[in-house]
Protein backbone atom coordinates (compact mmCIF):
# COMPACT_ATOMS: atom_id res chain seq x y z
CA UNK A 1 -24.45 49.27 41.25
CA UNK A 2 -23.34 52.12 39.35
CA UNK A 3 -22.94 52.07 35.35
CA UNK A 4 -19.11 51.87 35.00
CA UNK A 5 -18.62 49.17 37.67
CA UNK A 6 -21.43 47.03 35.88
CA UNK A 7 -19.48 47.82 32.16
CA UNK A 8 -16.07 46.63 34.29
CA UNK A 9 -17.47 43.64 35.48
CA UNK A 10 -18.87 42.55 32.04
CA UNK A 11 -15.65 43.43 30.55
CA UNK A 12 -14.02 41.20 33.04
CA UNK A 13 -16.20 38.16 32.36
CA UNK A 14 -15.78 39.06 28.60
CA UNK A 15 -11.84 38.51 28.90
CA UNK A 16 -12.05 35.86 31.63
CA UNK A 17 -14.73 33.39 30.16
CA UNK A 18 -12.67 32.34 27.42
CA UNK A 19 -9.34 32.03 29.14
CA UNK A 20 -11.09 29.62 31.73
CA UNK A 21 -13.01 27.42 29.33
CA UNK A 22 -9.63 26.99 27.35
CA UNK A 23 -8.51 25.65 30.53
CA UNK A 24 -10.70 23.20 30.21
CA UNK A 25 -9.39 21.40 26.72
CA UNK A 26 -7.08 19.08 26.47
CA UNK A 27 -5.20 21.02 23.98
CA UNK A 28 -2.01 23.26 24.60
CA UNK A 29 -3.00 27.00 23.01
CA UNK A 30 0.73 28.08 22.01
CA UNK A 31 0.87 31.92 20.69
CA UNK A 32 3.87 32.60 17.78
CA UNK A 33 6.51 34.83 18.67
CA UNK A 34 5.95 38.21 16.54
CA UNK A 35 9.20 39.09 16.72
CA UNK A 36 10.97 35.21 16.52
CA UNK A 37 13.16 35.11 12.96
CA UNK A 38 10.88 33.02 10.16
CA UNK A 39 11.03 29.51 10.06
CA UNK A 40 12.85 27.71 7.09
CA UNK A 41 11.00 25.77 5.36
CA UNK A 42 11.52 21.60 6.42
CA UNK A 43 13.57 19.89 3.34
CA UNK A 44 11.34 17.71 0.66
CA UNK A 45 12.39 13.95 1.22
CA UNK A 46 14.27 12.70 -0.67
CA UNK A 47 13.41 10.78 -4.34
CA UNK A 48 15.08 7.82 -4.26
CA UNK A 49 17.79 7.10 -7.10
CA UNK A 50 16.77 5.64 -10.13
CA UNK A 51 18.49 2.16 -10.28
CA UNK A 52 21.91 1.64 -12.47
CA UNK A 53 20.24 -1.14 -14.19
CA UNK A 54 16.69 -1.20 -16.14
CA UNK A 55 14.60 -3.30 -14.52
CA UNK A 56 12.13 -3.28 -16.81
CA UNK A 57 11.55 -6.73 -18.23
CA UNK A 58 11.30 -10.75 -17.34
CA UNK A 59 13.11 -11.45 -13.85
CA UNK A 60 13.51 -15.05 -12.39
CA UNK A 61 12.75 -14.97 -8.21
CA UNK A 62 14.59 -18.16 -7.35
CA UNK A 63 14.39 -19.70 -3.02
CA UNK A 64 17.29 -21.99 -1.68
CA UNK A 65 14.01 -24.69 -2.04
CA UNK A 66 14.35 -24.60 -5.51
CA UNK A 67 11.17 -23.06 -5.88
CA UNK A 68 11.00 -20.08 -8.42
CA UNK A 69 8.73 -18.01 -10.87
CA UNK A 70 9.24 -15.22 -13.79
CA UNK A 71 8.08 -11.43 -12.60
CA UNK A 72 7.59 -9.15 -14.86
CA UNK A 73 9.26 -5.60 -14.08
CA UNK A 74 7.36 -2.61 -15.60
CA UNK A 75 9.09 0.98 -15.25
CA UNK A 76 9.38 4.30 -16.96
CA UNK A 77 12.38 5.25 -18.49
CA UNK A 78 14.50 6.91 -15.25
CA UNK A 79 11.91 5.97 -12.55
CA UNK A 80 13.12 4.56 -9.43
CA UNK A 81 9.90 2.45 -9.01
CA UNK A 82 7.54 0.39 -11.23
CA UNK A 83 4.75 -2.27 -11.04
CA UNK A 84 5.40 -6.35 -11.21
CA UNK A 85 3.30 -9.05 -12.38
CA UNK A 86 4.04 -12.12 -10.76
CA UNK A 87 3.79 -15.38 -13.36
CA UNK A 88 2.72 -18.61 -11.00
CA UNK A 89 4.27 -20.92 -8.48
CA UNK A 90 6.46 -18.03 -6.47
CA UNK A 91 7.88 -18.98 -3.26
CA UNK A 92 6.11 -17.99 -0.36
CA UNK A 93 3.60 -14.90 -0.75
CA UNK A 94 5.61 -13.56 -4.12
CA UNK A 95 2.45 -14.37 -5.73
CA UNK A 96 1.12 -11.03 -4.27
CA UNK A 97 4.40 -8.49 -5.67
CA UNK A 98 2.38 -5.85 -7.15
CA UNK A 99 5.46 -2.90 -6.91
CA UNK A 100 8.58 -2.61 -6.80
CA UNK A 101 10.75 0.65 -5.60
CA UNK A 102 14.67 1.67 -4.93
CA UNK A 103 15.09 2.40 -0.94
CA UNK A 104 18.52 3.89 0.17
CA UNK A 105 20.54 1.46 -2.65
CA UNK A 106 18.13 -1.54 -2.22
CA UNK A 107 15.72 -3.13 -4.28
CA UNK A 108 12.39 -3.30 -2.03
CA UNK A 109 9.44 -5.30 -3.24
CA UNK A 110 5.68 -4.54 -2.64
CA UNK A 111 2.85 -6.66 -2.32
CA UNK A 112 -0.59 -5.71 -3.01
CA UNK A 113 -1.26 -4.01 0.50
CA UNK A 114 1.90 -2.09 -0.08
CA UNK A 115 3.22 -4.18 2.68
CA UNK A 116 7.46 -4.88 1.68
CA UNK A 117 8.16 -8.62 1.01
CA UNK A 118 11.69 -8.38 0.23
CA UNK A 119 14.91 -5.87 0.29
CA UNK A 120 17.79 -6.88 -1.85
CA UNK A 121 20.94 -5.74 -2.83
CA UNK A 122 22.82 -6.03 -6.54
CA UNK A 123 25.30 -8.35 -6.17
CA UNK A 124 27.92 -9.56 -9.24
CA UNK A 125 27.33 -10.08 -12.17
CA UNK A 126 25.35 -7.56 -12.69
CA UNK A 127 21.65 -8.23 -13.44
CA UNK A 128 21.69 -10.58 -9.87
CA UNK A 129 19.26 -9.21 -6.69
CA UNK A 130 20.76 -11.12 -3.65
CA UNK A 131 18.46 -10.35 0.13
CA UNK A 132 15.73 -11.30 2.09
CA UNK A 133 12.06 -12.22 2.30
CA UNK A 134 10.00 -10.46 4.91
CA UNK A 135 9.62 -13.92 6.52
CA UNK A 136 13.78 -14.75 6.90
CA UNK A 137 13.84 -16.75 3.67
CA UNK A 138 16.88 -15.96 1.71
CA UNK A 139 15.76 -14.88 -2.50
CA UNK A 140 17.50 -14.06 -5.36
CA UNK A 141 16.33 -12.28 -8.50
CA UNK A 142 18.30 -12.75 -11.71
CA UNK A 143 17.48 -11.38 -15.48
């Protein structure tokens, strides 16, 4: 076999190799456009509003039951989201509310997987919470 035909064929296996074992992956190999415009840049999220009302401080969680308990609220000043420290006897798993955070208007509390137990809404007068447990069980929250 003469020189240049042997250099071809290596050349050839060279190229071709690689192309056939990416064949073989599961994975889609996707080359940019050179000459495609930039992409702009995806927006940050959002930071959700800080709440109209401080809500640092003592808070009473109340359930149609009767049941209730004090939660304390902690916050820095203009924050949107703070810590709670549940007192004792809280309806259902309340006893858990580690945080608390604004969500698109609503007040959502956190237990301590970071798994929501409640969203509620103000509601007149101000200082009042009125929504709903995770488990259907209608709460309120009042100062």
């Amino acid at each position: 076999m003469p020189l240049q035909a042997a250099n071809r064929i290596t050349l050839a296996m060279l190229i071709l190799t690689p192309l056939a074992l990416g064949g073989c992956t599961s994975e889609r190999i996707v080359f940019a456009d050179p000459f495609a415009p930039p992409r702009a840049a995806a927006p940050a999220p959002a930071r959700p509003a800080p709440p109209t009302i401080n809500m640092a401080g003592r808070w009473t969680l109340s359930a149609p039951d009767g049941r209730l308990c004090g939660m304390n609220f902690t916050t820095t000043a203009g924050a949107a989201n703070g810590r709670i420290a549940p007192e004792g006897g809280c309806p259902g798993n309340f006893f858990t509310s580690r945080q608390w955070t604004f969500d698109q208007g609503a007040l959502v509390i956190y237990d301590h997987k970071e798994q929501p137990l409640a969203r509620l809404a103000g509601s007149e007068p101000p200082g009042r919470f009125e929504g709903t447990a995770a488990n259907g069980m209608a709460i309120s929250l009042t100062r």
